[in-house]
Protein backbone atom coordinates (compact mmCIF):
# COMPACT_ATOMS: atom_id res chain seq x y z
CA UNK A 1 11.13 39.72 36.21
CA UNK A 2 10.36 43.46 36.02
CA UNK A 3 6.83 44.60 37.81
CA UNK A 4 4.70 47.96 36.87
CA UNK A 5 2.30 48.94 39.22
CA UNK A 6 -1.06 51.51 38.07
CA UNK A 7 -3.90 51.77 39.29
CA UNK A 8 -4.33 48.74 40.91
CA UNK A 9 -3.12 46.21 38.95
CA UNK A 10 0.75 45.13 39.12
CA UNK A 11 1.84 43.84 35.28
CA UNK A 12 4.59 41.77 35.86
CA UNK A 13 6.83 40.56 32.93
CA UNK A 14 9.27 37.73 33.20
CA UNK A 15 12.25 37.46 31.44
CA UNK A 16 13.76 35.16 28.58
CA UNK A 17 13.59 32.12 31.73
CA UNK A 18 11.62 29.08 31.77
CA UNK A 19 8.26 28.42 33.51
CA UNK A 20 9.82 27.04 36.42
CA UNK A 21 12.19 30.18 37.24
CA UNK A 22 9.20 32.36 36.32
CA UNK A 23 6.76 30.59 38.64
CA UNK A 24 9.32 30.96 41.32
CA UNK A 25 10.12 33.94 40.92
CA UNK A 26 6.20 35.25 41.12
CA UNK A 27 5.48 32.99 44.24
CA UNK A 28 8.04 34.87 46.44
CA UNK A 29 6.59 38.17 45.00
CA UNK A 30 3.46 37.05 45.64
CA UNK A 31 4.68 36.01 49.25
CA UNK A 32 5.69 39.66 50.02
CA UNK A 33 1.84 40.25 50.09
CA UNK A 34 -0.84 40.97 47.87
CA UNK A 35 -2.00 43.90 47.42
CA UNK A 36 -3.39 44.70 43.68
CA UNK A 37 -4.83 42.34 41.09
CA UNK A 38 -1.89 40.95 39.24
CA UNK A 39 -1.30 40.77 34.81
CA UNK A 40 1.74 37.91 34.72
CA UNK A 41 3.38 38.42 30.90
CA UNK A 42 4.34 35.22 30.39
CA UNK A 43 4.71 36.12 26.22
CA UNK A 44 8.88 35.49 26.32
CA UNK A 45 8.64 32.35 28.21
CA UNK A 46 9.46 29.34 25.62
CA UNK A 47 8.32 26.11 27.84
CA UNK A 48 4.95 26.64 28.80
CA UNK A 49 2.32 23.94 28.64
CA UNK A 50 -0.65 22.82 30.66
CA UNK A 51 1.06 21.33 33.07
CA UNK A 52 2.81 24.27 34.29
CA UNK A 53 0.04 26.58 34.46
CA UNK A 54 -1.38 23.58 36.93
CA UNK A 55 1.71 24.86 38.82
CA UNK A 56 0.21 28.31 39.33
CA UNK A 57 -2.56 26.89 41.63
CA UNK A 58 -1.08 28.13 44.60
CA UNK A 59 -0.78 31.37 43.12
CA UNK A 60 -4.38 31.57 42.00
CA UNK A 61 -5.70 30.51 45.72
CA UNK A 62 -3.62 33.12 47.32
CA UNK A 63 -5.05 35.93 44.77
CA UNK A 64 -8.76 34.64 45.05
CA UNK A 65 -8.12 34.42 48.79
CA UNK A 66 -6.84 38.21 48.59
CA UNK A 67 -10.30 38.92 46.22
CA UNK A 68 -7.76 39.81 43.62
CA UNK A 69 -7.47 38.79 40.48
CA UNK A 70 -4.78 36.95 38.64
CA UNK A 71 -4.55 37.06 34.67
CA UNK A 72 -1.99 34.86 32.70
CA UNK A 73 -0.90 36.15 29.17
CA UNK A 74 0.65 33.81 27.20
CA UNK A 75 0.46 32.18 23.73
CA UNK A 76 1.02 28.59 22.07
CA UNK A 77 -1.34 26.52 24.39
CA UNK A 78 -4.79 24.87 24.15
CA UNK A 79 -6.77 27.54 25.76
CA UNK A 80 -9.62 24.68 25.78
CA UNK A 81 -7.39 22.66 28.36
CA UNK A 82 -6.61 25.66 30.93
CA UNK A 83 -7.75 24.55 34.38
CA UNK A 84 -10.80 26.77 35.28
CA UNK A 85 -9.00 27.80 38.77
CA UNK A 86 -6.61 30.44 36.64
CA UNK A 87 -7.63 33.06 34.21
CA UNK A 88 -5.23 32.76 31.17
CA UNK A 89 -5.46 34.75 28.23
CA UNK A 90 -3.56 35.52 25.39
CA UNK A 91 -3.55 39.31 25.37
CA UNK A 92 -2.50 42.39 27.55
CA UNK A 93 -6.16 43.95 26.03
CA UNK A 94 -8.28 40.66 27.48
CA UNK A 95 -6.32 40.73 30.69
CA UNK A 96 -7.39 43.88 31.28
CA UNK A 97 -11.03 42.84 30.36
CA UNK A 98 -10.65 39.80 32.86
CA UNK A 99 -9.93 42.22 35.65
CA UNK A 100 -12.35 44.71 35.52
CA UNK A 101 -15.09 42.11 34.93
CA UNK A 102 -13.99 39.88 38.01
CA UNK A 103 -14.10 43.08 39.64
CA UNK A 104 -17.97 44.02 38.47
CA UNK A 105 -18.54 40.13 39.81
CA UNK A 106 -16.91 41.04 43.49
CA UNK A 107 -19.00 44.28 43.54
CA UNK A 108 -22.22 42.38 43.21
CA UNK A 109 -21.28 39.40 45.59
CA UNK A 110 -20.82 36.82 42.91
């Protein structure tokens, strides 16, 4: 996984790995402390499904605990069928988007 960090948001890209390795290896980034709302580019990974974005819930409590936010990117799922506890989107563009409106929302006390 490679990580870019501007202006407070980290984009984090995995590499050609499968969910599990990639939700590993963002949990012990993650773990290190957060810090800055995080984009995770999960465009390269080949096995993802519903079920292992339900894997991500720890990920998304620790970031909503942090009032940061945490943005998925991925394609080839039922974006009807994401749990509503994690943001997932299916471009870099909307992630952005995501982010600054989440952060309008915290400004206002939502």
């Amino acid at each position: 996984m490679t990580t870019e960090i501007t202006d407070n948001i980290t984009f984090a890209t995995t590499d050609k790995e499968n969910m599990e390795q990639s939700v590993s290896s963002i949990l012990a980034f993650a773990e290190r402390g957060i810090t800055t709302h995080l984009i995770l580019n999960l465009l390269s990974v080949d096995d993802i499904n519903i079920k292992n974005l339900k894997n991500l819930k720890p990920l998304a409590k620790m970031y909503k605990k942090a009032n940061k936010s945490l943005v998925i990117v991925c394609q080839d799922i039922d974006f009807t069928e994401v749990p509503e506890f994690i943001n997932v989107v299916p471009t870099i563009i909307e992630a952005n988007d995501i982010i600054a409106m989440e952060d309008i929302e915290r400004d206002l006390g939502f």
